[in-house]
PDB file of N, CA and C in Angstrom:
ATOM      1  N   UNK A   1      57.868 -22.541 -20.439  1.00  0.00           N
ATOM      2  CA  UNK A   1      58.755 -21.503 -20.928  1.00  0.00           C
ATOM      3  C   UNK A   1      58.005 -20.167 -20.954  1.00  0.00           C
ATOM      4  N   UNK A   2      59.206 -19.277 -20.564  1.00  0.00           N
ATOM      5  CA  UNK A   2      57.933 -17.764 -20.548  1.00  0.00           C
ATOM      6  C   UNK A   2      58.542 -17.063 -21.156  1.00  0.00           C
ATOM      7  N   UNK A   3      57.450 -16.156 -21.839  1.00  0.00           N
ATOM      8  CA  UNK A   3      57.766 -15.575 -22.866  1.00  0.00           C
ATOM      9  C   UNK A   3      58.039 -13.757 -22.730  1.00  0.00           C
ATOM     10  N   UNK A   4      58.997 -13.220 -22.898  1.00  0.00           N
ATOM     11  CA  UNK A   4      59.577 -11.922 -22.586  1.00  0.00           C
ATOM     12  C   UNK A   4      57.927 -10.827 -22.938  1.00  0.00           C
ATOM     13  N   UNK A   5      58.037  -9.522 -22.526  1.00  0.00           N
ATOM     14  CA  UNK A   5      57.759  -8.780 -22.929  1.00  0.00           C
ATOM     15  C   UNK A   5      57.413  -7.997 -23.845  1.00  0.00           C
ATOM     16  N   UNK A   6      58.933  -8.241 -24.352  1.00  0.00           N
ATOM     17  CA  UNK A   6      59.999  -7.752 -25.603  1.00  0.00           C
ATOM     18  C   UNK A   6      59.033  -8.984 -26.681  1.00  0.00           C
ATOM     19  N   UNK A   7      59.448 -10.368 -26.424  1.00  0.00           N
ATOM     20  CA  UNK A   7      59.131 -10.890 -27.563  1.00  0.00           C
ATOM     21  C   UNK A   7      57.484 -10.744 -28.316  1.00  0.00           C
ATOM     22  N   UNK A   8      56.902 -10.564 -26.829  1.00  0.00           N
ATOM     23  CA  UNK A   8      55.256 -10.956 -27.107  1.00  0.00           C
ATOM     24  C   UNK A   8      54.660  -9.350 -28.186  1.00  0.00           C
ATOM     25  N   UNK A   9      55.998  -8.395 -27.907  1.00  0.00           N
ATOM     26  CA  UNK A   9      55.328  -7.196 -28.407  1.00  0.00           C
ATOM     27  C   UNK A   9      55.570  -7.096 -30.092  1.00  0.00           C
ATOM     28  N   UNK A  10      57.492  -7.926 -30.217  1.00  0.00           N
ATOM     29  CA  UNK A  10      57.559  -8.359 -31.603  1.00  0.00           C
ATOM     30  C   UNK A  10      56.617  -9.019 -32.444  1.00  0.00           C
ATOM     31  N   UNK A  11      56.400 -10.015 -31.506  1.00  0.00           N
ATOM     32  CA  UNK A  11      54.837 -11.077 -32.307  1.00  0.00           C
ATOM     33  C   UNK A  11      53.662 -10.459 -32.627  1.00  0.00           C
ATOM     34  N   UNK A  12      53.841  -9.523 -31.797  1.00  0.00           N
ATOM     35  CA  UNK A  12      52.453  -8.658 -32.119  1.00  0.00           C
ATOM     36  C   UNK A  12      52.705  -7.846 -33.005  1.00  0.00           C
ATOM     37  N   UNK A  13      54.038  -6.601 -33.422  1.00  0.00           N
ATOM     38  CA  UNK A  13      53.564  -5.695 -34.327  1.00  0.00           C
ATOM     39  C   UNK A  13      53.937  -7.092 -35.449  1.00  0.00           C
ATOM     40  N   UNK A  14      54.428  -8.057 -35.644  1.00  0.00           N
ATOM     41  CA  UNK A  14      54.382  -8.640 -36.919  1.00  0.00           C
ATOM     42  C   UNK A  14      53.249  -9.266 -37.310  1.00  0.00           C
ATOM     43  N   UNK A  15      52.156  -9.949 -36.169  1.00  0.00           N
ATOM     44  CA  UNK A  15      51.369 -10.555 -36.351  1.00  0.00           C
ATOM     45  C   UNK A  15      50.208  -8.807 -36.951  1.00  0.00           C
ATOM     46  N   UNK A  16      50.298  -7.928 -36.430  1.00  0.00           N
ATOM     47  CA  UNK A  16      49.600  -6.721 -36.975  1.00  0.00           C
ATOM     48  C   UNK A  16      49.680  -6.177 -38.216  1.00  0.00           C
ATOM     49  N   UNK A  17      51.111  -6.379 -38.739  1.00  0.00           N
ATOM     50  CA  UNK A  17      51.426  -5.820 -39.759  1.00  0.00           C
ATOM     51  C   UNK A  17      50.973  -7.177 -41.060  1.00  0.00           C
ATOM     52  N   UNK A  18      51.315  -8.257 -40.557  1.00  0.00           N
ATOM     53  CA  UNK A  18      50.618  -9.120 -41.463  1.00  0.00           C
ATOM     54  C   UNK A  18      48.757  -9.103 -41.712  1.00  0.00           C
ATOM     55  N   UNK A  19      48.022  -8.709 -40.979  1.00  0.00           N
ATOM     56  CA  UNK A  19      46.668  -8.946 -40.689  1.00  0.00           C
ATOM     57  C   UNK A  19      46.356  -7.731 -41.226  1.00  0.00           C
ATOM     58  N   UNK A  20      47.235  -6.255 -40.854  1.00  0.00           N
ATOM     59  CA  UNK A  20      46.680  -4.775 -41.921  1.00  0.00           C
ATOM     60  C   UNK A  20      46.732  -5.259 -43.181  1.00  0.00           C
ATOM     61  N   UNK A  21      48.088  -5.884 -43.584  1.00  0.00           N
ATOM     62  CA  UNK A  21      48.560  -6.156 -45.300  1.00  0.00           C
ATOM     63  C   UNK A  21      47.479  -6.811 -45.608  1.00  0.00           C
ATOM     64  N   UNK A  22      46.859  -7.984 -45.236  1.00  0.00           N
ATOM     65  CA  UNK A  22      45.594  -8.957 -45.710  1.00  0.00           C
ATOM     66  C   UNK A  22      44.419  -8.171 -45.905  1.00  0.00           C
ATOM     67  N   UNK A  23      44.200  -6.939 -44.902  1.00  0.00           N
ATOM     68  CA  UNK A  23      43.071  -6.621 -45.122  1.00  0.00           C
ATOM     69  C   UNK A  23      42.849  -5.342 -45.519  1.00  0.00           C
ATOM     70  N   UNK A  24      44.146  -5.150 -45.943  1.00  0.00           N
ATOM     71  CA  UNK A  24      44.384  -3.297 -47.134  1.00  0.00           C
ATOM     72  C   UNK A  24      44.073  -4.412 -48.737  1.00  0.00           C
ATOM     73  N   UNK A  25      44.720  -5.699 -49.028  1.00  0.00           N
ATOM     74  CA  UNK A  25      44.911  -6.685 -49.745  1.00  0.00           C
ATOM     75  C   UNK A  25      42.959  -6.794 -50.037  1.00  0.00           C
ATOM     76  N   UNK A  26      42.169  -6.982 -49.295  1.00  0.00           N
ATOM     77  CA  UNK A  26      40.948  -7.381 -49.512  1.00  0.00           C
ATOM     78  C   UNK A  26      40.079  -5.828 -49.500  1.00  0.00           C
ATOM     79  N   UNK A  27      40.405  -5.071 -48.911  1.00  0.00           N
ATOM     80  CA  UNK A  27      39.528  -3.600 -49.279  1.00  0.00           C
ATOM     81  C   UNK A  27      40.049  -3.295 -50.886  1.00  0.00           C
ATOM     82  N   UNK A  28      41.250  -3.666 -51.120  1.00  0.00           N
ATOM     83  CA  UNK A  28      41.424  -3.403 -52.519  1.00  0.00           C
ATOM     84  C   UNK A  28      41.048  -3.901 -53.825  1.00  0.00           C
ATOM     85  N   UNK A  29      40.768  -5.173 -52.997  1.00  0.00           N
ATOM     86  CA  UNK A  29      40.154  -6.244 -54.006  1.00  0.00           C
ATOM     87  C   UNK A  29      38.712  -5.641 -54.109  1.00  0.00           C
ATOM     88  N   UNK A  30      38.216  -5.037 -53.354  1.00  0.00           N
ATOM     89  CA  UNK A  30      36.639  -4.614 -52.992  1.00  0.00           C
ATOM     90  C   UNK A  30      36.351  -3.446 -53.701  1.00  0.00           C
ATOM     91  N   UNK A  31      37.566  -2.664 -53.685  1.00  0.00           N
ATOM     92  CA  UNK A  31      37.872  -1.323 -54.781  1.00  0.00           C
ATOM     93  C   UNK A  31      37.809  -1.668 -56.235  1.00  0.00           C
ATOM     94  N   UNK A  32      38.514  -2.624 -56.457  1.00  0.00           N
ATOM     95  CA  UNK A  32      38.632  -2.907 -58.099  1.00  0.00           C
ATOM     96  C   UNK A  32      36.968  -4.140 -58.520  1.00  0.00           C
ATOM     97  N   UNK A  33      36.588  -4.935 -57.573  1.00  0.00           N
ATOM     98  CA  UNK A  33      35.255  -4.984 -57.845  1.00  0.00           C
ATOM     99  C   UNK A  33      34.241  -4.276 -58.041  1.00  0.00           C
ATOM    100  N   UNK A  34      34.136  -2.916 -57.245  1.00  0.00           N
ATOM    101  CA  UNK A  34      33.151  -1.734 -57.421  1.00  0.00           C
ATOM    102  C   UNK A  34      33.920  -1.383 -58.891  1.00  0.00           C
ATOM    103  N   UNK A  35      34.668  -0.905 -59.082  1.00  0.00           N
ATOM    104  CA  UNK A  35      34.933  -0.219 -60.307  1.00  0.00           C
ATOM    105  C   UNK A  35      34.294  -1.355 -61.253  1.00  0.00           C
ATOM    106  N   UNK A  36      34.654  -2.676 -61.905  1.00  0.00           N
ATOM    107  CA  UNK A  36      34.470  -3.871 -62.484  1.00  0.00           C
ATOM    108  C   UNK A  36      32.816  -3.373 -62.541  1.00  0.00           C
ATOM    109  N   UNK A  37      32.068  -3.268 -61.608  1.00  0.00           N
ATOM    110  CA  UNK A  37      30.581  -3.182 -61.606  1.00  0.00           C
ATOM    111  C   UNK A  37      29.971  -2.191 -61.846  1.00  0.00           C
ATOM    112  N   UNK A  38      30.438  -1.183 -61.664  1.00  0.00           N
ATOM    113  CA  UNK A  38      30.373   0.187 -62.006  1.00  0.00           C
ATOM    114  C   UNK A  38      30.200   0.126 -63.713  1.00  0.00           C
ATOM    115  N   UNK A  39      31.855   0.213 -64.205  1.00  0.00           N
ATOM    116  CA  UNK A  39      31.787  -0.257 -65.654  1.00  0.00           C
ATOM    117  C   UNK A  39      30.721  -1.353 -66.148  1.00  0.00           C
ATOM    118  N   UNK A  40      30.868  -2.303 -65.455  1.00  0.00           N
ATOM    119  CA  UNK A  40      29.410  -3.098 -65.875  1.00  0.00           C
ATOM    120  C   UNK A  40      28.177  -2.418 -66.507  1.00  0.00           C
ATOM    121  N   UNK A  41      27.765  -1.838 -65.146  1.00  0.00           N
ATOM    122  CA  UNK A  41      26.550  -1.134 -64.929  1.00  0.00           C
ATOM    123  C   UNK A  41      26.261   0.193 -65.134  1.00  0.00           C
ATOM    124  N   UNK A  42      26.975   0.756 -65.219  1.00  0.00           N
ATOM    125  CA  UNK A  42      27.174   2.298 -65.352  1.00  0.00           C
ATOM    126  C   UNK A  42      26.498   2.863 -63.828  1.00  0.00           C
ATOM    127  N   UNK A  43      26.128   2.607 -63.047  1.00  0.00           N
ATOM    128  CA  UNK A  43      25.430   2.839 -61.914  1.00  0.00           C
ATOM    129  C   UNK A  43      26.388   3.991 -60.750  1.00  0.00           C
ATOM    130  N   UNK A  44      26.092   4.931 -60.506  1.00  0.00           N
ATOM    131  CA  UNK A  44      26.727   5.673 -59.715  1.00  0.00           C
ATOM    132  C   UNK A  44      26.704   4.899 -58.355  1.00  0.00           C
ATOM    133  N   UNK A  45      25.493   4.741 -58.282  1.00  0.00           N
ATOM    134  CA  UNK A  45      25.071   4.291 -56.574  1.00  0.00           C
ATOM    135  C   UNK A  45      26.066   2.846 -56.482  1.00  0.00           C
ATOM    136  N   UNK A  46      26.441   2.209 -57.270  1.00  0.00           N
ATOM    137  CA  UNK A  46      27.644   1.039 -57.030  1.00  0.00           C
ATOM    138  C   UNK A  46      28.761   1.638 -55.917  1.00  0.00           C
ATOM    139  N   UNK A  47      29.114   2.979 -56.866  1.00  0.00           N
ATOM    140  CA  UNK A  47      29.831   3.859 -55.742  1.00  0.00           C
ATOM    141  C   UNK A  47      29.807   4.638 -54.920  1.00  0.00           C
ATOM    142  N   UNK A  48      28.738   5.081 -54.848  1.00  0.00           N
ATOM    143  CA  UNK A  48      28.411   5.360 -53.511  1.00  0.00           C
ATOM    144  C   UNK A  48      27.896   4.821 -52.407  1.00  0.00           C
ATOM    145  N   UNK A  49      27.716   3.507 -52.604  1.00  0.00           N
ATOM    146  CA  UNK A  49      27.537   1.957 -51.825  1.00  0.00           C
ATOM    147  C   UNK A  49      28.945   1.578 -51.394  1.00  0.00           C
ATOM    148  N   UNK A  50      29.858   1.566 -52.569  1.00  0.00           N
ATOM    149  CA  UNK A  50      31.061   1.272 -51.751  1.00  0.00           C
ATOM    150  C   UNK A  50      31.610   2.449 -50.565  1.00  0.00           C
ATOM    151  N   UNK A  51      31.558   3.439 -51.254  1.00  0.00           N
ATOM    152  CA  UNK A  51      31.945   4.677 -49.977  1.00  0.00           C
ATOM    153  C   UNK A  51      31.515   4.875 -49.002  1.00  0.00           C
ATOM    154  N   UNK A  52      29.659   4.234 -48.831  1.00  0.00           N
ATOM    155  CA  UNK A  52      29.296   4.363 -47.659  1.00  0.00           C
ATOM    156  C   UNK A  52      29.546   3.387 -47.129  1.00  0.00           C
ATOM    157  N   UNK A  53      30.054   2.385 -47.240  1.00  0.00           N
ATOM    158  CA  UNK A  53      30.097   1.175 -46.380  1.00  0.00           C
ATOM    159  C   UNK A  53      31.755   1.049 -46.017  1.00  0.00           C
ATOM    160  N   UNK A  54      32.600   1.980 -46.820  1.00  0.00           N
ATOM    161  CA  UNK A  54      34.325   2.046 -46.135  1.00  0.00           C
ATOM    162  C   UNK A  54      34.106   2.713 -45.109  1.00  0.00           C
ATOM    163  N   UNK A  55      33.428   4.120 -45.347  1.00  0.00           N
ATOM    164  CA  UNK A  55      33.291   5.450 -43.915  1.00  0.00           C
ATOM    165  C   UNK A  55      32.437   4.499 -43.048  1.00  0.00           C
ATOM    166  N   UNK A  56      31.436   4.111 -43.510  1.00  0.00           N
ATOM    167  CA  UNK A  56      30.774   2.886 -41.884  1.00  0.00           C
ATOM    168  C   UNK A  56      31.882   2.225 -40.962  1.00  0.00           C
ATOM    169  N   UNK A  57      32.122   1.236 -41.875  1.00  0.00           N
ATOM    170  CA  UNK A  57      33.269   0.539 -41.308  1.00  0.00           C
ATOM    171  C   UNK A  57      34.463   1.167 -40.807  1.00  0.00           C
ATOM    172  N   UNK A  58      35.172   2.210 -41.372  1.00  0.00           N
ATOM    173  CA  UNK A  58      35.732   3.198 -40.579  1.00  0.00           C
ATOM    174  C   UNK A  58      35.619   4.323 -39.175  1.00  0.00           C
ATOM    175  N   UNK A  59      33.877   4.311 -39.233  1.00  0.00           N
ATOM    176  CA  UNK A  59      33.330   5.116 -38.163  1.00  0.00           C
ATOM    177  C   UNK A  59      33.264   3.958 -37.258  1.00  0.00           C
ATOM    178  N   UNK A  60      32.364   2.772 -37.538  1.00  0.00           N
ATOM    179  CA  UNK A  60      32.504   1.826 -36.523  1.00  0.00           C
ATOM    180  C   UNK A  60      34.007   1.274 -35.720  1.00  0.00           C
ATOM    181  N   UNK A  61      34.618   1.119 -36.424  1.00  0.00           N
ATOM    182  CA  UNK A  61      35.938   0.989 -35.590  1.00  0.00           C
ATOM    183  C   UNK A  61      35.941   2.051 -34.556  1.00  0.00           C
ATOM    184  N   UNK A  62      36.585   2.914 -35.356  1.00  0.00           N
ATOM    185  CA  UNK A  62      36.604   4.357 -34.523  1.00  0.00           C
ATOM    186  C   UNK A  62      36.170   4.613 -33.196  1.00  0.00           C
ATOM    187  N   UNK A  63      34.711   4.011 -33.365  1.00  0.00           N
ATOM    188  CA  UNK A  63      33.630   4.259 -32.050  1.00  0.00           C
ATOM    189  C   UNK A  63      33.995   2.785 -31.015  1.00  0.00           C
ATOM    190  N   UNK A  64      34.489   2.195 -31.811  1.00  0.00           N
ATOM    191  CA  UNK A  64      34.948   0.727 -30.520  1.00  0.00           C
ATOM    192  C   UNK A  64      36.230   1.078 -29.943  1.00  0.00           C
ATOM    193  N   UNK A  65      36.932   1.783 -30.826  1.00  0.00           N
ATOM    194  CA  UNK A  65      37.930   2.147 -30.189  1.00  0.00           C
ATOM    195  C   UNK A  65      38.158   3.056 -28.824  1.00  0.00           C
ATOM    196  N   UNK A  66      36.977   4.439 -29.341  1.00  0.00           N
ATOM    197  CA  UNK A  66      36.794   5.088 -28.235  1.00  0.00           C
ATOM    198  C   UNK A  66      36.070   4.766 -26.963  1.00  0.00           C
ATOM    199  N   UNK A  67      35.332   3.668 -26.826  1.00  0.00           N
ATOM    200  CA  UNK A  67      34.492   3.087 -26.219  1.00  0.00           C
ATOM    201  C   UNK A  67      35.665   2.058 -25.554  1.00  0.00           C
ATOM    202  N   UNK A  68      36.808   1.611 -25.982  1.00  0.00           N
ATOM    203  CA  UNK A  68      37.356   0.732 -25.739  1.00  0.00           C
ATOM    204  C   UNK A  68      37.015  -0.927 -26.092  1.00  0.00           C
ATOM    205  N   UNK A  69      35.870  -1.138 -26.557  1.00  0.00           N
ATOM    206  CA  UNK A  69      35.527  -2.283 -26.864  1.00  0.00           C
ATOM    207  C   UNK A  69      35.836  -3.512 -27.400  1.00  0.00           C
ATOM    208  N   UNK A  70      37.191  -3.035 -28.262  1.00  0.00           N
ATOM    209  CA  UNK A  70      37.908  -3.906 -29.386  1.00  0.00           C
ATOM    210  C   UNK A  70      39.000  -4.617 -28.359  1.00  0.00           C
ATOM    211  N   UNK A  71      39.210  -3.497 -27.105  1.00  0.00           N
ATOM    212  CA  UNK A  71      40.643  -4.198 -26.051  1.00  0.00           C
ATOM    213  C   UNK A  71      40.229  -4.681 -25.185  1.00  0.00           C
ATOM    214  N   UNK A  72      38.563  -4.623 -24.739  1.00  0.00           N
ATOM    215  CA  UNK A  72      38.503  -4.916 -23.334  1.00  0.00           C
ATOM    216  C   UNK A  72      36.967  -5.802 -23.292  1.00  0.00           C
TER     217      UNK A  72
END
């Protein structure tokens, strides 16, 4: 059986939109742990550990993207 165009592109933005939600779902969980530790600790650098490691992970994408690496 073969599968349309049309359908494979539905499967995809749903299968996308489920996999962003999981992992906006786990950066948030990662947000309210830094805070949790923060308060713990009183430690600034808790948060500025978390910030540098969202903009990393944000720059790294970024750069696979432009590179093409993530599609090809």
């Amino acid at each position: 059986m073969k599968v349309s165009k049309e359908d494979l592109k539905q499967l995809f933005e749903q299968r996308s939109e489920e996999y962003l939600s999981a992992f906006n779902v786990t950066l948030q969980r990662l947000k309210e742990k830094t805070y949790n530790l923060f308060d713990e600790k009183n430690d600034p650098m808790i948060l500025e550990k978390y910030l540098e490691f969202i903009y990393g992970l944000n720059s790294d994408i970024s750069k696979m993207i432009e590179k093409e690496e993530l599609i090809n």
